[in-house]
N, C-alpha and C. Protein backbone atom coordinates (compact mmCIF):
# COMPACT_ATOMS: atom_id res chain seq x y z
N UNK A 1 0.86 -1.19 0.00
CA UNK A 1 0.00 0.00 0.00
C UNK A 1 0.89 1.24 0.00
N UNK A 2 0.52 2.41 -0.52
CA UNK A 2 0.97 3.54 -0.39
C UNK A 2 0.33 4.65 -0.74
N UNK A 3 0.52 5.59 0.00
CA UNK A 3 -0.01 6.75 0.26
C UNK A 3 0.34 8.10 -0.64
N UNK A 4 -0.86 8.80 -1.35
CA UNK A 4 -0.54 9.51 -2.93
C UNK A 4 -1.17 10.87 -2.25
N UNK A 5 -0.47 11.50 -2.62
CA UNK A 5 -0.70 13.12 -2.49
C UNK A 5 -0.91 13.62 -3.95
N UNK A 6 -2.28 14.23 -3.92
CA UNK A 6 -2.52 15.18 -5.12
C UNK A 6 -3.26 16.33 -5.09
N UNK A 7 -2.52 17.52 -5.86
CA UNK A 7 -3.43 18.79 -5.73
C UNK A 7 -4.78 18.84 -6.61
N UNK A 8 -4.98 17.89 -7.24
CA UNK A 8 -5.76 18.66 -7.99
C UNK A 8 -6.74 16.52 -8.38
N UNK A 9 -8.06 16.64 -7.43
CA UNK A 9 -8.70 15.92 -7.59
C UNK A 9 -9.45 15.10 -7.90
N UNK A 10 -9.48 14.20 -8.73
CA UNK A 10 -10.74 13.91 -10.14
C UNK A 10 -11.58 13.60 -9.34
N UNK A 11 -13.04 13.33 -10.24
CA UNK A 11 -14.26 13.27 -10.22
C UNK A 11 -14.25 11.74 -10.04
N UNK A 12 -13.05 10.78 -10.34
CA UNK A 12 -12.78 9.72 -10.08
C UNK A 12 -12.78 9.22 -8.60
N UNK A 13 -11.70 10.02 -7.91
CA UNK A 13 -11.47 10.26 -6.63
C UNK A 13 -12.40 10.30 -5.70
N UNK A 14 -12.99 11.79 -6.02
CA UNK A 14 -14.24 12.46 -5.14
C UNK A 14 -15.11 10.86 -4.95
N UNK A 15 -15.36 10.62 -6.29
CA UNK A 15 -16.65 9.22 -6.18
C UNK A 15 -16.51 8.67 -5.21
N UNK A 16 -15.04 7.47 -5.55
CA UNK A 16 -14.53 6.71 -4.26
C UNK A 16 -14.35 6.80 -3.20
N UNK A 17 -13.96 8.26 -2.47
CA UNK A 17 -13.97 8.38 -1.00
C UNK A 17 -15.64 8.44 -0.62
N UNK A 18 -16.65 9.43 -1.83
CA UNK A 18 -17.86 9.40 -1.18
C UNK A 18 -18.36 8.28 -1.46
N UNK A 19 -18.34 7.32 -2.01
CA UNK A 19 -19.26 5.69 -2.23
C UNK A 19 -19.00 5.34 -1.00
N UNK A 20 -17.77 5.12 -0.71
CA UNK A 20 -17.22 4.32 1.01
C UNK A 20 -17.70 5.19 1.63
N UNK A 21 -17.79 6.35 1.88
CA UNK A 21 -18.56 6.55 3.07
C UNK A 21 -20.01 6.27 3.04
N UNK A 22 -20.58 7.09 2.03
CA UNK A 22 -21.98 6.33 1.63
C UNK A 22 -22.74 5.09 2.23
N UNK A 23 -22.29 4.15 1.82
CA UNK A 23 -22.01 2.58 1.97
C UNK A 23 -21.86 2.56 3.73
N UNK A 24 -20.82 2.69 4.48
CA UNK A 24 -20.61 2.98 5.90
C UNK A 24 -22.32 3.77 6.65
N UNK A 25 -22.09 5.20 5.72
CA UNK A 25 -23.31 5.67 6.24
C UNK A 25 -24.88 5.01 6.30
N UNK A 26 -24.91 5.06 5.25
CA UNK A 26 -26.11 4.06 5.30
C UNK A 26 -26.60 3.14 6.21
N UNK A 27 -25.58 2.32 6.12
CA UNK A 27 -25.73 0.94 7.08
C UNK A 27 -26.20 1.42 8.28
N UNK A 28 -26.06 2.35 9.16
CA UNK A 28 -25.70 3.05 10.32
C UNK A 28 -26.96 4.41 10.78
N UNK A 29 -27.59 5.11 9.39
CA UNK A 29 -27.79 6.10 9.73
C UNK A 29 -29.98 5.58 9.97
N UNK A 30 -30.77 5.86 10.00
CA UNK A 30 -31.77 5.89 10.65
C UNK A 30 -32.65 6.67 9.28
N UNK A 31 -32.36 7.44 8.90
CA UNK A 31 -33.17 8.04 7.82
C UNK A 31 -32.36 8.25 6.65
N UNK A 32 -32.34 6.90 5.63
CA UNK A 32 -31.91 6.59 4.31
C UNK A 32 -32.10 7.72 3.37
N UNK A 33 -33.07 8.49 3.41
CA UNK A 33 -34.13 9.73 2.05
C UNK A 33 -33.89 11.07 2.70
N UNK A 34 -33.10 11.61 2.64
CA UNK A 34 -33.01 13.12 2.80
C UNK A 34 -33.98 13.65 1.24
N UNK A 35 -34.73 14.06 1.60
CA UNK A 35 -35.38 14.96 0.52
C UNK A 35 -34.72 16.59 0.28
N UNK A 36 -34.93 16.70 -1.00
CA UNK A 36 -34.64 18.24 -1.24
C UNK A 36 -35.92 19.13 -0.96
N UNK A 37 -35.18 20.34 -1.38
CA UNK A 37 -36.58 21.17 -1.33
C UNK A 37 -36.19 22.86 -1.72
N UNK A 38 -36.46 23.00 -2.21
CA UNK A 38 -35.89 24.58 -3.16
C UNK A 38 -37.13 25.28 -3.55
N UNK A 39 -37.21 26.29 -3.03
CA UNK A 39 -38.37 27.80 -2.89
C UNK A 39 -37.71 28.48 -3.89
N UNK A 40 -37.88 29.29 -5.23
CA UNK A 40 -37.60 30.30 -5.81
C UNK A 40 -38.09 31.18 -6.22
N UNK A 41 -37.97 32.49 -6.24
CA UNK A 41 -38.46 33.74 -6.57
C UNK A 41 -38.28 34.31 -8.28
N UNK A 42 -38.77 34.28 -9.05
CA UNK A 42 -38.88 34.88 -10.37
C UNK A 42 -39.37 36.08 -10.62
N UNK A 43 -38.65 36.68 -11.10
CA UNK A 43 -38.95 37.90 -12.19
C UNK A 43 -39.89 37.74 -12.94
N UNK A 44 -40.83 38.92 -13.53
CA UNK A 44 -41.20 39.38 -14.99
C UNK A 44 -41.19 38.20 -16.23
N UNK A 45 -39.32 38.02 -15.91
CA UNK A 45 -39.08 37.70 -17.22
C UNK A 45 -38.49 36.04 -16.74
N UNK A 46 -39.18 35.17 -15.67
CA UNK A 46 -39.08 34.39 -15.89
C UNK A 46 -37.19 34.08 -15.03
N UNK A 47 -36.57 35.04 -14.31
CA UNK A 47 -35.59 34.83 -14.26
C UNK A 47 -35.22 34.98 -12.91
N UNK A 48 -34.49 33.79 -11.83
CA UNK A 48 -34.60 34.00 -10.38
C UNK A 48 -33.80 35.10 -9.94
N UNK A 49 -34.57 35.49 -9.09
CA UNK A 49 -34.22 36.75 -8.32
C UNK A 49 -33.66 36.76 -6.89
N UNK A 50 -34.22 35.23 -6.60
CA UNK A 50 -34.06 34.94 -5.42
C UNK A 50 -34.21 33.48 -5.30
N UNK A 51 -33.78 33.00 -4.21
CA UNK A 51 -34.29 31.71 -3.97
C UNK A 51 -33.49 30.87 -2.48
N UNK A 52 -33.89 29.45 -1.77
CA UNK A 52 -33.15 29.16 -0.69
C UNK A 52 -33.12 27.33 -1.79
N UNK A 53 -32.32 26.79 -1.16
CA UNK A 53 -32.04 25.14 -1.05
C UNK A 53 -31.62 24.78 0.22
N UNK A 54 -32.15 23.29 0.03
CA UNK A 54 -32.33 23.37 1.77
C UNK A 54 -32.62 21.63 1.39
N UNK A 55 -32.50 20.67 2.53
CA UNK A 55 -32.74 19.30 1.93
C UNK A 55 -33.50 18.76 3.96
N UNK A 56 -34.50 18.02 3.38
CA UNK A 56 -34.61 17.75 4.75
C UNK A 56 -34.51 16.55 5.40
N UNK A 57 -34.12 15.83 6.26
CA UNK A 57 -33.68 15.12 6.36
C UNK A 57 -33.85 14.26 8.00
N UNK A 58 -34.81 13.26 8.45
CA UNK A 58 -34.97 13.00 9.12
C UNK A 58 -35.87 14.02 9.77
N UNK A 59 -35.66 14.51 11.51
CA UNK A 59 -36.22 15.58 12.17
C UNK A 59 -35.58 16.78 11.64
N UNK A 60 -34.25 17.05 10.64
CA UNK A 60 -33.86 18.13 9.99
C UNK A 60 -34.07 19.09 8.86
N UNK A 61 -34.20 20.13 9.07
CA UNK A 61 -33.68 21.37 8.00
C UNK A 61 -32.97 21.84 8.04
N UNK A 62 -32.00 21.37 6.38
CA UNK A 62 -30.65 21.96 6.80
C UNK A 62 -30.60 23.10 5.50
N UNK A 63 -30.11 24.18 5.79
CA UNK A 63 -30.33 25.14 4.82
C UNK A 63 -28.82 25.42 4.02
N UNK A 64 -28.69 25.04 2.44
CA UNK A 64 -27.45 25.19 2.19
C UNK A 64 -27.46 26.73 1.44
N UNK A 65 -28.43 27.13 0.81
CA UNK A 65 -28.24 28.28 0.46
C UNK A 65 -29.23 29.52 0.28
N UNK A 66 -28.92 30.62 0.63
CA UNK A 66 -30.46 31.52 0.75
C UNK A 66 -30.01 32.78 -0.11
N UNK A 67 -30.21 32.81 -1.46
CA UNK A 67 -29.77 34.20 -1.97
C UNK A 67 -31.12 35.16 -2.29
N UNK A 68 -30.74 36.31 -1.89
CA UNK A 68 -31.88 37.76 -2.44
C UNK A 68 -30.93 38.58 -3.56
N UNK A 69 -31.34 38.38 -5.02
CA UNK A 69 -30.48 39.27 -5.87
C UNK A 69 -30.42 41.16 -4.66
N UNK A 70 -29.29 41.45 -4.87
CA UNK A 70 -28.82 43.21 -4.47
C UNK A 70 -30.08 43.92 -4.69
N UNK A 71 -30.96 43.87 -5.64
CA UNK A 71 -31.64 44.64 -6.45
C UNK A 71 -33.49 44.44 -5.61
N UNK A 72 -33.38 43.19 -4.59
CA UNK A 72 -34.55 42.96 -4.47
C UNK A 72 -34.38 42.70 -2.55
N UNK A 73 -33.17 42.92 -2.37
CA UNK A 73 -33.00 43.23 -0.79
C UNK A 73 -33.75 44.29 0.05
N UNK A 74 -34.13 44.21 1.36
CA UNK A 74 -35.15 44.80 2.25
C UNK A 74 -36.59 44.86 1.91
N UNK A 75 -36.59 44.01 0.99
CA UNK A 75 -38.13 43.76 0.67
C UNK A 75 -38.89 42.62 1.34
N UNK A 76 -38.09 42.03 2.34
CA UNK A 76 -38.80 41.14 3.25
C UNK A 76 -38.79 39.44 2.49
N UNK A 77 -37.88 39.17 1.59
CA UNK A 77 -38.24 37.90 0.43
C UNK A 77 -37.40 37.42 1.23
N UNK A 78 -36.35 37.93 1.75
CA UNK A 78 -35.01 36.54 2.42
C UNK A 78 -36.44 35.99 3.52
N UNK A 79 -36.73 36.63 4.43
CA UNK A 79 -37.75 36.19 5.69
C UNK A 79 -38.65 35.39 4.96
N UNK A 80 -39.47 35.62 3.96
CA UNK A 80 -40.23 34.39 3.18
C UNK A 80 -39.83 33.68 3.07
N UNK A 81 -38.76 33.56 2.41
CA UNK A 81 -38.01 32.71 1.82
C UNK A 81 -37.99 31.37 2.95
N UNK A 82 -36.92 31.85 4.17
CA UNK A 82 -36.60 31.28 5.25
C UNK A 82 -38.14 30.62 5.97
N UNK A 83 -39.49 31.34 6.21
CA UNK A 83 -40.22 31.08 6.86
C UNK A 83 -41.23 29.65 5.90
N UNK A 84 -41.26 29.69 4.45
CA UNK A 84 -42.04 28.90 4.17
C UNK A 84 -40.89 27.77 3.89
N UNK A 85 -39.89 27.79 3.82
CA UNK A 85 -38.79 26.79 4.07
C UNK A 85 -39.32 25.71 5.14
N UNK A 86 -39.17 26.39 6.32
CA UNK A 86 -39.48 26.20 7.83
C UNK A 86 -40.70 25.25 7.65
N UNK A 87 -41.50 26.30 6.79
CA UNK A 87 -42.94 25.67 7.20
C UNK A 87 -43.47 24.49 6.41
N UNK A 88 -42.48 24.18 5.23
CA UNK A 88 -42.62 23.01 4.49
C UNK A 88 -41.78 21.57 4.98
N UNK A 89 -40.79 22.28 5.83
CA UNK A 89 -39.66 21.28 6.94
C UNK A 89 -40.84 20.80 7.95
N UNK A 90 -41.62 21.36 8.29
CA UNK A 90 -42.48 20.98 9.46
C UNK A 90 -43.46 19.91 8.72
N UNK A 91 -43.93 20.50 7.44
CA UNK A 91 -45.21 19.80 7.56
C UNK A 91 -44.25 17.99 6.60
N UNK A 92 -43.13 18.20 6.82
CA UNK A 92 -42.44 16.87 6.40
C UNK A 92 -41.87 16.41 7.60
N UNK A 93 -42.04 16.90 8.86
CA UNK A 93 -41.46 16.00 10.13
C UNK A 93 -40.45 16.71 10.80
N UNK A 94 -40.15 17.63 10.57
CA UNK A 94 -38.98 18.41 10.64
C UNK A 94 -39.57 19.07 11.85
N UNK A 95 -38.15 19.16 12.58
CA UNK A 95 -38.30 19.73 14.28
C UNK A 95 -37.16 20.67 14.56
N UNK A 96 -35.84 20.37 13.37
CA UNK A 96 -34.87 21.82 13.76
C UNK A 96 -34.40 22.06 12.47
N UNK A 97 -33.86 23.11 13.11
CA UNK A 97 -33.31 23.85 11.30
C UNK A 97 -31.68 24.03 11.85
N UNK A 98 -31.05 23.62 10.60
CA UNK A 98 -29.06 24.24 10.35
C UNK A 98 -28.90 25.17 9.60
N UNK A 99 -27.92 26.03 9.76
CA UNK A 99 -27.63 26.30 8.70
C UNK A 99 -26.23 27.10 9.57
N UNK A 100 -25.40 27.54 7.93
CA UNK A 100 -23.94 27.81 8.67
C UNK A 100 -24.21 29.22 7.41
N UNK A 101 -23.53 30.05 8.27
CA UNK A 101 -23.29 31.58 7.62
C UNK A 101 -21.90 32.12 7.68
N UNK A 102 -21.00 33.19 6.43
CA UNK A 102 -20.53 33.90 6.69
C UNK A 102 -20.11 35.16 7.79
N UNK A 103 -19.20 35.70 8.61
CA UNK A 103 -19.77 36.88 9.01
C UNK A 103 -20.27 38.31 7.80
N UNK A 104 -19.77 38.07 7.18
CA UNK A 104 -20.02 39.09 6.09
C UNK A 104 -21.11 38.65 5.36
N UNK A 105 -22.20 38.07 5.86
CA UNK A 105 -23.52 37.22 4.83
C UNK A 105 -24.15 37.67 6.07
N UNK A 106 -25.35 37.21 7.26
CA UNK A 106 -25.90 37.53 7.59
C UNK A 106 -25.91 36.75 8.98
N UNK A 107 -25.37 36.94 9.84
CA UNK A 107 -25.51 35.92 11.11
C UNK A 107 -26.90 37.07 11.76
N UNK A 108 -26.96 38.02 11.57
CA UNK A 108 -28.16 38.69 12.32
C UNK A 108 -29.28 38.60 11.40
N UNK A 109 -29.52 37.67 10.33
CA UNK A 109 -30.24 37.89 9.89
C UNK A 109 -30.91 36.61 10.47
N UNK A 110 -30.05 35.82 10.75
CA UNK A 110 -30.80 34.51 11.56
C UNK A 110 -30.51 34.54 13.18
N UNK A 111 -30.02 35.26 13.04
CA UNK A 111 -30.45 35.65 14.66
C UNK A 111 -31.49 36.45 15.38
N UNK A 112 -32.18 36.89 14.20
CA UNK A 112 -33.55 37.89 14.19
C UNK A 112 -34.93 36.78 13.66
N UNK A 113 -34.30 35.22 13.50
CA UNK A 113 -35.23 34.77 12.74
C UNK A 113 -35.18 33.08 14.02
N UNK A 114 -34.55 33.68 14.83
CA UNK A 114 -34.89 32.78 16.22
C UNK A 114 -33.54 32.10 15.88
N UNK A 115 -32.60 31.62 15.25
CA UNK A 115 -31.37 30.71 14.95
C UNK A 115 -30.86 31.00 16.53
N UNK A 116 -29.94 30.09 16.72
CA UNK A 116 -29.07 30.29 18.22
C UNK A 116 -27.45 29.35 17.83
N UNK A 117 -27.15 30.76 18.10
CA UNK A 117 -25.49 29.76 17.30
C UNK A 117 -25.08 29.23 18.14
N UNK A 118 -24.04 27.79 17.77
CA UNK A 118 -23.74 26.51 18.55
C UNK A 118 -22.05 26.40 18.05
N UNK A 119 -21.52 27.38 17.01
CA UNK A 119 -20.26 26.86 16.76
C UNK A 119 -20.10 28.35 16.18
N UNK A 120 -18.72 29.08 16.51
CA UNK A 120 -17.99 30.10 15.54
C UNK A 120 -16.32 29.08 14.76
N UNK A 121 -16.32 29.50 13.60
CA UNK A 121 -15.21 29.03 12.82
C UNK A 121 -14.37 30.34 13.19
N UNK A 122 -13.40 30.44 13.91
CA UNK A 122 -12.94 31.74 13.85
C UNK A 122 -11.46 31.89 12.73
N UNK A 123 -11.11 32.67 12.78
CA UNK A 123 -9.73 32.96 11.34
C UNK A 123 -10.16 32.11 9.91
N UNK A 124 -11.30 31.78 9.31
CA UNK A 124 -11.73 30.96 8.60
C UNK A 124 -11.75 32.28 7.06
N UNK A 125 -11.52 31.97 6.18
CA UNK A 125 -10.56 30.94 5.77
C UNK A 125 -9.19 31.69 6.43
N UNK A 126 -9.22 32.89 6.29
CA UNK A 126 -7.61 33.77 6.57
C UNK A 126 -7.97 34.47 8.11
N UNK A 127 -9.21 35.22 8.28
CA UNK A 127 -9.35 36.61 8.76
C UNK A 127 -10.66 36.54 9.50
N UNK A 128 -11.85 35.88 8.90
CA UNK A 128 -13.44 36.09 8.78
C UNK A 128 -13.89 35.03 9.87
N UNK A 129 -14.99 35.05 10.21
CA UNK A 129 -15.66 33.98 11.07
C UNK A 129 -16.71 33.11 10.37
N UNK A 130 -16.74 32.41 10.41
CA UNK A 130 -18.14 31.35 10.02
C UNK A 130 -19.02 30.93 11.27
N UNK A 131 -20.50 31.17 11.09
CA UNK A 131 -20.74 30.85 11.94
C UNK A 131 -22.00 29.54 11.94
N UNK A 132 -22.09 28.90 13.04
CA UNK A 132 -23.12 27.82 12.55
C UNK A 132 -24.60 27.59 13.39
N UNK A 133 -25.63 28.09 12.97
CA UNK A 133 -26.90 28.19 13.88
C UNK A 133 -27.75 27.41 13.51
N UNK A 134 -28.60 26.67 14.94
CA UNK A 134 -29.62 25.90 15.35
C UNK A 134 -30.95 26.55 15.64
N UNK A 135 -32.00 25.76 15.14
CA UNK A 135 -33.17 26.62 15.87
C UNK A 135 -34.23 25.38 15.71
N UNK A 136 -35.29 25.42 16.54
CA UNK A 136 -36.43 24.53 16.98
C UNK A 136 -37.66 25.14 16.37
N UNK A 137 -38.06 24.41 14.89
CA UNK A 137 -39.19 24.98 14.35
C UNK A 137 -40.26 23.69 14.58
């Protein structure tokens, strides 16, 4: 056996470490079907303006991404966004919500939306904090 260092990863690679875990996980984990679930906001012309992804998973909502185009910010759509998220996590079994933020993205924006942070990444990647919040919907 021996041990290979490489910068630059194939799609080959990626597979094989995630199949084995996969495979491990499975065997082990309690809720096989994480479902997705993606809310989006359209324009006029048919073109998103906004939108969250989010997958739920067991008693979880885990939120991977929540964007409001610049152009359509303080109009209250991130809080939609987030709340019928919530409310479609619930009516699928769902009892808490994740999600991990930038400091320069919005930790008060889920801290105004009940989140309660459980982890700071601090010097992440160089300088910035990451932060990671829980909440009981």
């Amino acid at each position: 056996m021996e041990f290979i260092v490489k910068e630059e990863i194939t799609k080959k690679d990626k597979d094989d470490i995630f199949q084995g875990l996969l495979k491990y996980n499975l065997e082990r984990l309690e809720d096989k079907k994480p479902r997705e679930l993606g809310i989006f906001l359209n324009d006029e012309n048919g073109e998103k303006v906004a939108g969250i992804i989010c997958d739920t998973h067991g008693k979880w909502l885990l939120i991977h991404y929540l964007w409001v185009d610049e152009t359509q910010r303080g109009k209250n759509i991130g809080s939609q966004l987030l709340m019928r998220a919530e409310e479609e996590a619930k009516s699928r079994g769902c009892e808490f919500s994740f999600v991990d933020t930038f400091d320069f993205q919005a930790p008060g924006f889920y801290m105004k939306h009940g989140y309660k942070e459980v982890f700071q990444l601090k010097n992440y990647p160089i300088k910035g904090t990451r932060f990671y919040y829980t909440k009981e919907i």
